[in-house]
N, C-alpha and C. Protein backbone atom coordinates (compact mmCIF):
# COMPACT_ATOMS: atom_id res chain seq x y z
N UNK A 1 21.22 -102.30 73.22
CA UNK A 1 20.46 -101.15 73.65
C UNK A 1 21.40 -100.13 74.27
N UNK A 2 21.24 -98.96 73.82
CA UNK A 2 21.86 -97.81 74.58
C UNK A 2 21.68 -97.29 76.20
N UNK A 3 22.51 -96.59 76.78
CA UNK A 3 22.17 -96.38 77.91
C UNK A 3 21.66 -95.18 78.60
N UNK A 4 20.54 -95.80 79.46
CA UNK A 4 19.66 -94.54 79.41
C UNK A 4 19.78 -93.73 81.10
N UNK A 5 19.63 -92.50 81.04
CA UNK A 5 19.77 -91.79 82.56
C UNK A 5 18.58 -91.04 82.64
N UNK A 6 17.53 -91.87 83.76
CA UNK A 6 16.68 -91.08 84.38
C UNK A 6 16.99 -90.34 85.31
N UNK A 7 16.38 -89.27 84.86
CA UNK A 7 16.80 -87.88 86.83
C UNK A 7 15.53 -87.65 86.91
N UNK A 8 15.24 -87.14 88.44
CA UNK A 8 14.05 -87.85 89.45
C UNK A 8 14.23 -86.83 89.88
N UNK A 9 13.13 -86.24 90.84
CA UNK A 9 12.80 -86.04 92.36
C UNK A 9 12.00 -87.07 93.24
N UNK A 10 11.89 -87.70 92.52
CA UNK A 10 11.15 -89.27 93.45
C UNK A 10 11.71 -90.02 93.01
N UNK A 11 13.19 -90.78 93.60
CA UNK A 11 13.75 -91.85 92.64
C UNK A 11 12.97 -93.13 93.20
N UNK A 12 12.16 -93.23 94.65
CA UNK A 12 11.24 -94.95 94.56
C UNK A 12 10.77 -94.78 93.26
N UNK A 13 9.81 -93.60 92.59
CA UNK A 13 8.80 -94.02 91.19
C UNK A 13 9.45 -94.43 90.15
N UNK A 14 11.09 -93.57 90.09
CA UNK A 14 12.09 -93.74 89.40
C UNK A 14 12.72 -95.11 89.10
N UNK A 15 12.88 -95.70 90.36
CA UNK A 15 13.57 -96.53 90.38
C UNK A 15 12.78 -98.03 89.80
N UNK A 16 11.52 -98.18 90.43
CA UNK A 16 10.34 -99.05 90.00
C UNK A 16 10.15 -98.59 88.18
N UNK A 17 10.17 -97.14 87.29
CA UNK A 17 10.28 -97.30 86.08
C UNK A 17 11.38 -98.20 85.54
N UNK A 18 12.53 -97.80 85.87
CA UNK A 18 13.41 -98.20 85.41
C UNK A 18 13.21 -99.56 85.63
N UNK A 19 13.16 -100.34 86.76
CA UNK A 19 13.03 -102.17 87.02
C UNK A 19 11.73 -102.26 85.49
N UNK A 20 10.60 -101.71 85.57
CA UNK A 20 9.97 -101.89 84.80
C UNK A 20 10.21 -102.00 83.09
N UNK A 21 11.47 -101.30 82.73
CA UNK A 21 11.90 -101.37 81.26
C UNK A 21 12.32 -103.02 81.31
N UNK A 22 12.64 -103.31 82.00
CA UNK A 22 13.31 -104.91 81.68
C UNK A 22 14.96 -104.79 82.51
N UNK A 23 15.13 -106.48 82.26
CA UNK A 23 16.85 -106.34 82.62
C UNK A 23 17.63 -105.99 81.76
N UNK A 24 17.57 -105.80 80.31
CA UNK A 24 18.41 -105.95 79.43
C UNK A 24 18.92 -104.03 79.22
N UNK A 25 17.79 -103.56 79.71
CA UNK A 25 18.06 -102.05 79.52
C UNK A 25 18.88 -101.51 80.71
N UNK A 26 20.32 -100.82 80.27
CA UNK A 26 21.09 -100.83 80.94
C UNK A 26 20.43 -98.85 81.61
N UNK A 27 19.98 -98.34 83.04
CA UNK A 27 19.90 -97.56 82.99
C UNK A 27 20.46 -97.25 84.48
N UNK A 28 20.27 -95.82 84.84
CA UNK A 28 20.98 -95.21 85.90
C UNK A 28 20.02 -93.83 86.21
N UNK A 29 19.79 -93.89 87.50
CA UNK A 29 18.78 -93.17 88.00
C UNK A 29 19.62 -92.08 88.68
N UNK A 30 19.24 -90.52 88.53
CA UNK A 30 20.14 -89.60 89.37
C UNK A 30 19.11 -88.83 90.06
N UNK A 31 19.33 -88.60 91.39
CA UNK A 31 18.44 -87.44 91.99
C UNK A 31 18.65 -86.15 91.37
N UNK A 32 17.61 -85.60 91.41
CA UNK A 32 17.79 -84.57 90.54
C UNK A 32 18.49 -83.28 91.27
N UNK A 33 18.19 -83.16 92.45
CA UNK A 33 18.97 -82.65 93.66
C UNK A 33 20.53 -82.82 93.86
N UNK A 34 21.07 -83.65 93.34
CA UNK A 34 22.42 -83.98 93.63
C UNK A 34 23.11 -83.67 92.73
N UNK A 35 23.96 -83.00 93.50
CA UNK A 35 25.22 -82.41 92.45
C UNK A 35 26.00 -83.18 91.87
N UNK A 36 25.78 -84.30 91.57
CA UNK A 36 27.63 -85.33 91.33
C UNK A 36 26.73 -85.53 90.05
N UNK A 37 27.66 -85.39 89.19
CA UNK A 37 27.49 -86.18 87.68
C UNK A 37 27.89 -87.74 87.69
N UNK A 38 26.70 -88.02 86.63
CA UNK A 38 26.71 -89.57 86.27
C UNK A 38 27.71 -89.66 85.68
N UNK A 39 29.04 -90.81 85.98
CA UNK A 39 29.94 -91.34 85.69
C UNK A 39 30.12 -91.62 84.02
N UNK A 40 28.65 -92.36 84.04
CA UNK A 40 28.74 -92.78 82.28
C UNK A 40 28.03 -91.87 81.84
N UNK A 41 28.11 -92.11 80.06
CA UNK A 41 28.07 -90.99 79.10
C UNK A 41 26.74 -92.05 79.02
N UNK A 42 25.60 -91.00 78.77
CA UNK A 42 24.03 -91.86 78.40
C UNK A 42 23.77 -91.85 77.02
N UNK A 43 23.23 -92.77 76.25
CA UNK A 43 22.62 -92.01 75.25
C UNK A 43 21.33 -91.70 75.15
N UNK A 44 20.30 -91.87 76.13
CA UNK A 44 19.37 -90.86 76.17
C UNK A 44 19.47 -90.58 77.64
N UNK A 45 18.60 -89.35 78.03
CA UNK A 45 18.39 -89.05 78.76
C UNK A 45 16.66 -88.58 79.19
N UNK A 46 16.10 -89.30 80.31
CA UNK A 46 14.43 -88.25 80.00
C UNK A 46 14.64 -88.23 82.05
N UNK A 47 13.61 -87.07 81.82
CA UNK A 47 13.61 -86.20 83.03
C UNK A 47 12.09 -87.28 84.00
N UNK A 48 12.06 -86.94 85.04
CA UNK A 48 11.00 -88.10 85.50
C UNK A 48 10.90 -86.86 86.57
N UNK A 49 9.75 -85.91 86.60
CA UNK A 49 9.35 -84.84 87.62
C UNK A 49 8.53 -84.51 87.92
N UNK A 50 7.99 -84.90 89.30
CA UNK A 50 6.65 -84.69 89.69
C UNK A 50 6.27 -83.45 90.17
N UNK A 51 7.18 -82.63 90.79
CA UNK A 51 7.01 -80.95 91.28
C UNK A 51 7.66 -80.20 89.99
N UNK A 52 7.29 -79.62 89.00
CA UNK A 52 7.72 -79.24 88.46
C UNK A 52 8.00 -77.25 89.02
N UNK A 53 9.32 -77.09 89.35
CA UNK A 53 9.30 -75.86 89.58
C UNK A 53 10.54 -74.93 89.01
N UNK A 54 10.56 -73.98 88.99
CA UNK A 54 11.96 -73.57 88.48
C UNK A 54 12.87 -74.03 88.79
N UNK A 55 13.48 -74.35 89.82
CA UNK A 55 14.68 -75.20 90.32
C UNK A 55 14.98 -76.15 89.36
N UNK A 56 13.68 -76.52 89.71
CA UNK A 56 13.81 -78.01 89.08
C UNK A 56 14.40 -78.07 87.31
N UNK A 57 13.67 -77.15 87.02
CA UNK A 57 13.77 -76.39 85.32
C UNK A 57 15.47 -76.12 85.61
N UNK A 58 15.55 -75.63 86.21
CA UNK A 58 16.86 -75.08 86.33
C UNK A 58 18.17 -76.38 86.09
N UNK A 59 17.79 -77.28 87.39
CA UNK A 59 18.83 -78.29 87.28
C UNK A 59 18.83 -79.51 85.84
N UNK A 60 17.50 -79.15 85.85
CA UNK A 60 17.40 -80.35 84.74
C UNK A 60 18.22 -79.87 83.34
């Protein structure tokens, strides 16, 4: 399985999806707020956003 990067503004809901895919799915949760890039290269990526606002549009 490929590796997947959820970005959050709620990483608890975030973090409970991700436990929820299983162990075998290798994934990595980023605040969506935080400036530091994820280390590894993902091959997917999906957005997980509960305030959806320009910012948010913006960073994502």
């Amino acid at each position: 399985m490929g590796r997947l990067l959820l970005i959050s503004d709620d990483l608890a809901r975030t973090v409970r999806l991700a436990r929820s895919l299983g162990p075998d799915r290798l994934c990595t949760v980023q605040d969506l707020h935080d400036d530091a890039v994820p280390s590894a290269q993902p091959d997917l990526i999906v957005g997980d956003v509960a305030v959806l606002t320009a910012d948010a549009i913006a960073r994502l």
